[in-house]
Protein backbone atom coordinates (compact mmCIF):
# COMPACT_ATOMS: atom_id res chain seq x y z
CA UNK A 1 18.01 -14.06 5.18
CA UNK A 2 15.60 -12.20 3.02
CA UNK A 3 16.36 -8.73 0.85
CA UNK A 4 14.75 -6.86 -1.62
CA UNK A 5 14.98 -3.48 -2.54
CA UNK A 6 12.32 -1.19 -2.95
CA UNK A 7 13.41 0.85 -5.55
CA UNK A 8 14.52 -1.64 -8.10
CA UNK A 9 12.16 -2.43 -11.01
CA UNK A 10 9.82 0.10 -10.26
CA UNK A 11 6.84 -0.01 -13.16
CA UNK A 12 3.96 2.51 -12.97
CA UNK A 13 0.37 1.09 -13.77
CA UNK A 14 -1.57 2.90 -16.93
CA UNK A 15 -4.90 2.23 -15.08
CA UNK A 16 -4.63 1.53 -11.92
CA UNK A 17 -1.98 1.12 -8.83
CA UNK A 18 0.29 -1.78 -9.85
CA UNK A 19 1.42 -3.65 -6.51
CA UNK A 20 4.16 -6.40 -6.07
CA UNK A 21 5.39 -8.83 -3.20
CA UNK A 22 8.84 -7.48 -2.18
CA UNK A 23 9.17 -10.55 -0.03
CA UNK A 24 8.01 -12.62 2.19
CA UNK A 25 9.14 -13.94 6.19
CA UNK A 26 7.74 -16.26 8.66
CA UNK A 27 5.62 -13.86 9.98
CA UNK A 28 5.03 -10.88 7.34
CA UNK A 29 4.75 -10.05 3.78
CA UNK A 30 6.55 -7.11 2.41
CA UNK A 31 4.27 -5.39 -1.12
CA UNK A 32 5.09 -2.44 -2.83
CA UNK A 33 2.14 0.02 -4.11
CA UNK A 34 3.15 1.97 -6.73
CA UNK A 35 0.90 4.46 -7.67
CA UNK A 36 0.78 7.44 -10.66
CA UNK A 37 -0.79 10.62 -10.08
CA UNK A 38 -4.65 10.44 -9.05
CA UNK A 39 -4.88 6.83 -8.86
CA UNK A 40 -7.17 5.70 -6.28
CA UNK A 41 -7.40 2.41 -4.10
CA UNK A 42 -11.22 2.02 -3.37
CA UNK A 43 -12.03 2.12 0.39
CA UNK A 44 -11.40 -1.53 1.69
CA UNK A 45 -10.13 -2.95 5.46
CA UNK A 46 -7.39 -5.72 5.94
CA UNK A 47 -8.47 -8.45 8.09
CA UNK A 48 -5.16 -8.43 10.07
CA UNK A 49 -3.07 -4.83 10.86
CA UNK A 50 -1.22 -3.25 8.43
CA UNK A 51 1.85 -0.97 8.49
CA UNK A 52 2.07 1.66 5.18
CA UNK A 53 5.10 3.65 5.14
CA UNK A 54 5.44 6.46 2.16
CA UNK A 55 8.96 5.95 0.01
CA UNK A 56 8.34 8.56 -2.60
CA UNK A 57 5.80 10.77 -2.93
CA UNK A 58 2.66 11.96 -1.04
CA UNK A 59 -1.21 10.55 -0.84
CA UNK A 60 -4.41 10.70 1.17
CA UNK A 61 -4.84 8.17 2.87
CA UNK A 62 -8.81 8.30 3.99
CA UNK A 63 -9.53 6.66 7.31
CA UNK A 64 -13.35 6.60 8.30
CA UNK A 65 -14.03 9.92 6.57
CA UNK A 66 -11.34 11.46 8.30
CA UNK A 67 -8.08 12.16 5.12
CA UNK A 68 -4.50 12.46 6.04
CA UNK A 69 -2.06 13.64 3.93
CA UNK A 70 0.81 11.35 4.32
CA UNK A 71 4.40 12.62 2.67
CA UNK A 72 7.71 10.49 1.94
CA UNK A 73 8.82 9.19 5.68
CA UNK A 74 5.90 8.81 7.28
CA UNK A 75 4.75 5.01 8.63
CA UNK A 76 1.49 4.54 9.92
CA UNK A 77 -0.22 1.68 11.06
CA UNK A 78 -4.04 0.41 11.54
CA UNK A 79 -5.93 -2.61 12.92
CA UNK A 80 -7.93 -5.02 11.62
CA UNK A 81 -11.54 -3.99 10.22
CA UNK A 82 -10.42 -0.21 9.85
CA UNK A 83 -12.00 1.13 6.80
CA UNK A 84 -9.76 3.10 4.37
CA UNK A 85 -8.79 4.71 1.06
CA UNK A 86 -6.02 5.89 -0.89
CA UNK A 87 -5.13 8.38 -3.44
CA UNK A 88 -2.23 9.72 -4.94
CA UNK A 89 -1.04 12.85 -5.02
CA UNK A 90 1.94 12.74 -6.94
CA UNK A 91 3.66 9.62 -8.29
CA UNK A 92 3.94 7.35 -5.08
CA UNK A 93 5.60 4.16 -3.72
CA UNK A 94 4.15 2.81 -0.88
CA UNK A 95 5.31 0.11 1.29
CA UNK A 96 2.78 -2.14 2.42
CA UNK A 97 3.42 -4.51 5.83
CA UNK A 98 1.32 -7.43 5.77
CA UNK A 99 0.03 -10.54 8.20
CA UNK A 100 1.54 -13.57 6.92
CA UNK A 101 -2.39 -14.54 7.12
CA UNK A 102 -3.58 -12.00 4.78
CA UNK A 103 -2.93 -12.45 0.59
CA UNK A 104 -2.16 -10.64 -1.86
CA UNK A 105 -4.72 -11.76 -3.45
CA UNK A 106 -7.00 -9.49 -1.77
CA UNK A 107 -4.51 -6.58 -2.13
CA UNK A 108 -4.62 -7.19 -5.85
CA UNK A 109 -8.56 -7.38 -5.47
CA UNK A 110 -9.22 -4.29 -4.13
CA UNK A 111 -7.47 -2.45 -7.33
CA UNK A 112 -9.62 -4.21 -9.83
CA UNK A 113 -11.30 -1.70 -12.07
């Protein structure tokens, strides 16, 4: 068995989104985005799908030009090779569901300033 909880710890980046891995299974990886107000995650695509549900707060999340404002509850989920963005609204914690193929690595590289 696995846990973590969400809501524990929670830091806010001065700069930029600050992201951590919640956990990790056999076949996902768990990673919380937690972003302040106006921060921005460049537009990027995953190489495997993703699922992004909204804990707290609300963003736009940019997909191929087209924005939708996503609000605390919502889950969405994209392919492979989608291109999108991301920028906060308000103070936000995102949940990110990852491949266990993709790293964090490139999570953390797409937040580079």
């Amino acid at each position: 068995m696995n846990s973590a909880n969400i809501l524990k710890d929670v830091s806010y980046g001065d700069n930029k989104p600050k992201i951590s891995l919640l956990l990790e299974t056999r076949t996902s990886k768990e990673i919380r985005i937690v972003f302040e107000k106006d921060q921005y995650m460049k537009e990027h695509q995953t190489p495997h799908p993703i699922t992004v549900e909204m804990v707290e707060g609300n963003l736009d999340f940019g997909i191929e030009g087209t924005v939708h404002n996503l609000v605390k509850g919502d889950i969405l989920s994209l392919e492979g090779g989608v291109p999108h963005d991301l920028l906060a609204k308000s103070r936000c914690i995102v949940r990110l569901s990852l491949s266990k193929a993709d790293t964090l690595q490139r999570v953390e590289d797409v937040i580079k300033l």
